[in-house]
C-alpha atoms as a PDB file:
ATOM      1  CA  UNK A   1     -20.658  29.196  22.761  1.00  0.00           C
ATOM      2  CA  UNK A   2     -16.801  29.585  22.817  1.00  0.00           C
ATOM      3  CA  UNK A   3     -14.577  26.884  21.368  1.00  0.00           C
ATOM      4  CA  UNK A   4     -13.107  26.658  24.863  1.00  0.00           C
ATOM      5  CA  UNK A   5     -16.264  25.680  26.781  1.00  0.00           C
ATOM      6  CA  UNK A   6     -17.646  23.378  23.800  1.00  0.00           C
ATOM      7  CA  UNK A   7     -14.321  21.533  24.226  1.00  0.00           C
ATOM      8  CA  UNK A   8     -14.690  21.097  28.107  1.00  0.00           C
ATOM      9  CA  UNK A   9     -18.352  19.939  27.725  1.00  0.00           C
ATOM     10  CA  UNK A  10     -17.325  17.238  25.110  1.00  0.00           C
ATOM     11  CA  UNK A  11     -14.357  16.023  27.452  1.00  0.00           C
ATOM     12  CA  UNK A  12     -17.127  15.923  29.959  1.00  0.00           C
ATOM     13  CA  UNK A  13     -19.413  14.023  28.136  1.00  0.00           C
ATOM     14  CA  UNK A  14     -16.351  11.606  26.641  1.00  0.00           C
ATOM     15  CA  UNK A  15     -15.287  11.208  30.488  1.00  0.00           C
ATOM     16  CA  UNK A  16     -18.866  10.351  31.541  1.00  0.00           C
ATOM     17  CA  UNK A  17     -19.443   7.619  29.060  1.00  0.00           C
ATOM     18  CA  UNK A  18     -15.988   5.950  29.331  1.00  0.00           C
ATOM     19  CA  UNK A  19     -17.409   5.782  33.406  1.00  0.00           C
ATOM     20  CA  UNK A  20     -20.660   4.621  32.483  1.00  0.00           C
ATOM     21  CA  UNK A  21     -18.680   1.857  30.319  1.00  0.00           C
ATOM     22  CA  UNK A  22     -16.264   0.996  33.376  1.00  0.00           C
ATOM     23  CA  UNK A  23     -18.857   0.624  35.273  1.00  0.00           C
ATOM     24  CA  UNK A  24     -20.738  -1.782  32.862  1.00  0.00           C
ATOM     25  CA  UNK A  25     -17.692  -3.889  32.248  1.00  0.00           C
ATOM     26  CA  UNK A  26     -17.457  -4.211  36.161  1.00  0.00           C
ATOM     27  CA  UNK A  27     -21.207  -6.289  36.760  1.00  0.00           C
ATOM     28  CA  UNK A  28     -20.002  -8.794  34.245  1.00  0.00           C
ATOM     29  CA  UNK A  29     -18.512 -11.627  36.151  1.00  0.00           C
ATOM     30  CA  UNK A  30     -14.892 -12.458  36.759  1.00  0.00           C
ATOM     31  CA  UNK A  31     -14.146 -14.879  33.644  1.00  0.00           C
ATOM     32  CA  UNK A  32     -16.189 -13.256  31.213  1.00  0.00           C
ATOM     33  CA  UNK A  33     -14.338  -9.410  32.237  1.00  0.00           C
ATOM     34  CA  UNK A  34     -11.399 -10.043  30.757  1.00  0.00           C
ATOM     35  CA  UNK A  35     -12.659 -11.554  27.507  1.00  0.00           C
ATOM     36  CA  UNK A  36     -15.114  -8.614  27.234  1.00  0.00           C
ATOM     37  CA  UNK A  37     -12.041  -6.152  27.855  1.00  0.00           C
ATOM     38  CA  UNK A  38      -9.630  -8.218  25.824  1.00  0.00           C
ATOM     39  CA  UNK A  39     -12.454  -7.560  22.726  1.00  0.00           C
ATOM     40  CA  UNK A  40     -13.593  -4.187  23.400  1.00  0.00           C
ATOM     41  CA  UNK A  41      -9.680  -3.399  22.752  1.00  0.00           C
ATOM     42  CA  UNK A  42      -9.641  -5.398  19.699  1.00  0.00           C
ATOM     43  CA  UNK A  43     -12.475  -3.999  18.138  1.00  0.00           C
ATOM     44  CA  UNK A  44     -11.574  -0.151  18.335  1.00  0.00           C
ATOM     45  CA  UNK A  45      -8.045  -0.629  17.849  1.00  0.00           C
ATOM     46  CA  UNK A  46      -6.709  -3.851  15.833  1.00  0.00           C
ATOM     47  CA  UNK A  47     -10.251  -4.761  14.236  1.00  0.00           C
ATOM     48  CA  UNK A  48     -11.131  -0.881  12.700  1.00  0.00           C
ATOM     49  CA  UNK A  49      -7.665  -1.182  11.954  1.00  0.00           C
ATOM     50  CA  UNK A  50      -7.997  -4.642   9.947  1.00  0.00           C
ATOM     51  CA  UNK A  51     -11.661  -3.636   8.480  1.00  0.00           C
ATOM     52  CA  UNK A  52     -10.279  -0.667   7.031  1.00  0.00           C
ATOM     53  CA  UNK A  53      -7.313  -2.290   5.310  1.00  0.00           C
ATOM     54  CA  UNK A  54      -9.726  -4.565   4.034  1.00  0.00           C
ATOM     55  CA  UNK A  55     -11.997  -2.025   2.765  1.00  0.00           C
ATOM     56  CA  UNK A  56      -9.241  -0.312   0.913  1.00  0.00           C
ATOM     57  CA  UNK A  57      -8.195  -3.945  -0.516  1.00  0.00           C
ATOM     58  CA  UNK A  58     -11.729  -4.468  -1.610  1.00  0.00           C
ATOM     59  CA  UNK A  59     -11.866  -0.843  -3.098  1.00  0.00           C
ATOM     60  CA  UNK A  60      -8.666  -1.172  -4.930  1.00  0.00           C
ATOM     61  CA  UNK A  61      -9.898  -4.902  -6.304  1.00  0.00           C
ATOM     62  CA  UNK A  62     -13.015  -3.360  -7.700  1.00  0.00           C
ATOM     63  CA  UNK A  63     -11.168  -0.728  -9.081  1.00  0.00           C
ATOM     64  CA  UNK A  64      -8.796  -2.937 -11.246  1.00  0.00           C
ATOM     65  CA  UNK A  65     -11.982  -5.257 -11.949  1.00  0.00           C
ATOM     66  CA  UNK A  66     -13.504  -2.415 -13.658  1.00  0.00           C
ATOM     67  CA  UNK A  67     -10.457  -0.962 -15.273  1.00  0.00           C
ATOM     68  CA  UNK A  68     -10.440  -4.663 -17.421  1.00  0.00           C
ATOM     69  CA  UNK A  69     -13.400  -4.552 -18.375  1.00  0.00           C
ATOM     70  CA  UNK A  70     -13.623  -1.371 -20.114  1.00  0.00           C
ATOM     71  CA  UNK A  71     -10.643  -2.121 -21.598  1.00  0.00           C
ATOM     72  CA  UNK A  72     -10.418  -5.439 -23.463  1.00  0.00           C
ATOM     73  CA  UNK A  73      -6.895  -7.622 -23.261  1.00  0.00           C
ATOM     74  CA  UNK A  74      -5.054  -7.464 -26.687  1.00  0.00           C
ATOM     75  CA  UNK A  75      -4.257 -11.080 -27.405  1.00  0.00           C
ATOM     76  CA  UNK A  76      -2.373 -10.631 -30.561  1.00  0.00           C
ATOM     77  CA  UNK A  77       1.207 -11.841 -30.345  1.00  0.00           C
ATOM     78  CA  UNK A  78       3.130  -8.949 -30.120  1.00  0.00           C
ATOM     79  CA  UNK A  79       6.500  -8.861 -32.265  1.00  0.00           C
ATOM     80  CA  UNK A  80      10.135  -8.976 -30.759  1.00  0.00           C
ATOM     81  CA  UNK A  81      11.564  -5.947 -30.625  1.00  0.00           C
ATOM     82  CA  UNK A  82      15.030  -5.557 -32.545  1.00  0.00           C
ATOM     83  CA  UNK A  83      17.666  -3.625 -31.058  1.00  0.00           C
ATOM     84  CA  UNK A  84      18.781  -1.515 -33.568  1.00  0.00           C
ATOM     85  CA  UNK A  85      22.293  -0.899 -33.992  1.00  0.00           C
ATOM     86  CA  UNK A  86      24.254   2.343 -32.202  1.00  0.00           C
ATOM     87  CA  UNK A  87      24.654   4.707 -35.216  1.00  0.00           C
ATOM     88  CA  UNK A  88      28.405   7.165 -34.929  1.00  0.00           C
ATOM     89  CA  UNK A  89      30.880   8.264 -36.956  1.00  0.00           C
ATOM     90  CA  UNK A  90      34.000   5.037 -35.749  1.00  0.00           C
ATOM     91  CA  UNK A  91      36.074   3.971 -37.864  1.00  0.00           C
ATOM     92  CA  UNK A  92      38.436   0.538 -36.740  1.00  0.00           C
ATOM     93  CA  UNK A  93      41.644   1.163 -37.857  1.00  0.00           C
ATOM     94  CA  UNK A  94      43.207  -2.527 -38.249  1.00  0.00           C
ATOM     95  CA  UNK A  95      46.580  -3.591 -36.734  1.00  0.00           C
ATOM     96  CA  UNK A  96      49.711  -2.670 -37.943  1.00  0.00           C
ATOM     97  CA  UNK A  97      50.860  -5.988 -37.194  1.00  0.00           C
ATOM     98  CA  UNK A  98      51.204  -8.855 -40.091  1.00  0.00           C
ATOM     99  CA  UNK A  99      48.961 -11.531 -38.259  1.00  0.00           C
ATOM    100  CA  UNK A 100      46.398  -9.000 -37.112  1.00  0.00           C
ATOM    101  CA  UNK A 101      46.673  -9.709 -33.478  1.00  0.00           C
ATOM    102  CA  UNK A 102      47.972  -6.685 -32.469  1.00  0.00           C
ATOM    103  CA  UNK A 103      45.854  -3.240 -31.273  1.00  0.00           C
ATOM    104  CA  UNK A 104      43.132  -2.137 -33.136  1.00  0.00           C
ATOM    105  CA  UNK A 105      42.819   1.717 -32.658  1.00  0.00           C
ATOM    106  CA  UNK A 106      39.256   3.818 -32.730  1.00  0.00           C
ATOM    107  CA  UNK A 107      38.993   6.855 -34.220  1.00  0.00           C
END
Protein backbone atom coordinates (compact mmCIF):
# COMPACT_ATOMS: atom_id res chain seq x y z
CA UNK A 1 0.00 0.00 0.00
CA UNK A 2 1.23 3.46 -1.24
CA UNK A 3 1.58 6.36 1.17
CA UNK A 4 -0.93 8.12 -1.07
CA UNK A 5 -3.86 5.69 -0.70
CA UNK A 6 -3.08 4.95 3.16
CA UNK A 7 -3.47 8.74 3.55
CA UNK A 8 -6.92 8.90 1.67
CA UNK A 9 -8.24 5.86 3.65
CA UNK A 10 -7.29 7.54 7.04
CA UNK A 11 -8.99 10.94 5.89
CA UNK A 12 -11.82 8.62 5.14
CA UNK A 13 -12.00 7.00 8.22
CA UNK A 14 -11.23 10.57 10.25
CA UNK A 15 -14.23 12.05 8.03
CA UNK A 16 -16.52 9.11 8.91
CA UNK A 17 -16.14 9.32 12.62
CA UNK A 18 -16.28 13.15 12.93
CA UNK A 19 -20.03 12.25 10.98
CA UNK A 20 -20.81 9.55 13.19
CA UNK A 21 -19.99 12.18 16.14
CA UNK A 22 -22.23 15.01 14.42
CA UNK A 23 -24.66 12.89 14.20
CA UNK A 24 -24.53 11.78 17.92
CA UNK A 25 -24.31 15.30 19.19
CA UNK A 26 -27.55 15.99 17.07
CA UNK A 27 -30.17 13.28 19.20
CA UNK A 28 -29.15 15.06 22.34
CA UNK A 29 -31.76 17.62 23.04
CA UNK A 30 -31.68 21.34 22.47
CA UNK A 31 -30.26 22.62 26.00
CA UNK A 32 -28.02 19.92 26.67
CA UNK A 33 -26.29 20.38 22.66
CA UNK A 34 -24.62 23.21 23.33
CA UNK A 35 -23.17 22.28 26.72
CA UNK A 36 -22.08 18.93 25.19
CA UNK A 37 -20.42 20.97 22.20
CA UNK A 38 -19.21 23.77 24.43
CA UNK A 39 -17.17 20.63 26.42
CA UNK A 40 -16.24 18.44 23.69
CA UNK A 41 -14.21 21.74 22.54
CA UNK A 42 -12.82 22.21 25.88
CA UNK A 43 -11.61 18.94 26.39
CA UNK A 44 -9.48 18.44 23.10
CA UNK A 45 -8.36 21.85 22.92
CA UNK A 46 -8.08 24.05 26.28
CA UNK A 47 -8.27 20.93 28.77
CA UNK A 48 -5.23 18.60 26.89
CA UNK A 49 -3.83 21.87 26.75
CA UNK A 50 -4.14 22.61 30.68
CA UNK A 51 -3.45 18.71 31.64
CA UNK A 52 -0.34 18.82 29.88
CA UNK A 53 1.01 22.00 31.45
CA UNK A 54 0.15 20.44 34.53
CA UNK A 55 1.89 17.31 33.86
CA UNK A 56 5.04 19.11 32.98
CA UNK A 57 4.55 21.24 36.38
CA UNK A 58 4.17 18.04 38.26
CA UNK A 59 7.25 16.50 36.38
CA UNK A 60 9.43 19.43 36.97
CA UNK A 61 8.21 19.48 40.94
CA UNK A 62 9.28 15.90 41.32
CA UNK A 63 12.29 16.57 39.67
CA UNK A 64 13.52 19.37 42.09
CA UNK A 65 11.97 17.16 45.05
CA UNK A 66 14.42 14.58 44.23
CA UNK A 67 17.33 16.76 43.35
CA UNK A 68 17.09 17.89 47.47
CA UNK A 69 17.09 15.01 48.64
CA UNK A 70 20.11 13.53 47.27
CA UNK A 71 21.73 16.43 48.03
CA UNK A 72 21.53 17.65 51.63
CA UNK A 73 21.19 21.72 52.37
CA UNK A 74 24.53 23.07 53.84
CA UNK A 75 23.41 25.03 56.86
CA UNK A 76 26.70 26.34 57.94
CA UNK A 77 26.88 30.12 57.90
CA UNK A 78 28.77 30.91 55.08
CA UNK A 79 31.47 33.83 55.49
CA UNK A 80 31.21 37.39 53.83
CA UNK A 81 33.11 37.66 51.08
CA UNK A 82 35.82 40.58 51.10
CA UNK A 83 36.38 42.48 48.11
CA UNK A 84 39.82 42.55 47.70
CA UNK A 85 41.46 45.56 46.65
CA UNK A 86 42.29 46.40 42.63
CA UNK A 87 46.07 45.67 42.49
CA UNK A 88 48.19 48.32 39.54
CA UNK A 89 51.08 50.06 39.31
CA UNK A 90 49.27 54.21 40.35
CA UNK A 91 50.98 56.33 41.93
CA UNK A 92 48.91 59.84 43.36
CA UNK A 93 51.03 62.51 42.78
CA UNK A 94 49.83 65.23 45.49
CA UNK A 95 48.99 68.89 44.62
CA UNK A 96 51.31 71.37 43.88
CA UNK A 97 49.27 73.68 45.73
CA UNK A 98 50.17 74.75 49.57
CA UNK A 99 46.66 73.77 51.08
CA UNK A 100 46.37 70.59 49.05
CA UNK A 101 43.16 71.43 47.38
CA UNK A 102 44.32 71.66 44.15
CA UNK A 103 44.60 68.57 41.29
CA UNK A 104 45.92 65.48 42.18
CA UNK A 105 47.49 63.87 39.00
CA UNK A 106 47.67 59.80 38.26
CA UNK A 107 50.40 58.35 36.87
Amino acid sequence: MNNSLARTLFLIGVVALALLLVLAIYQVPQPWRGILVCWLLFLSTGGAFILRILKHYAQIKTAQAQRAAIQPADTRPQPPRVKKPARSNLQVITSDSLRGAGRYTIR
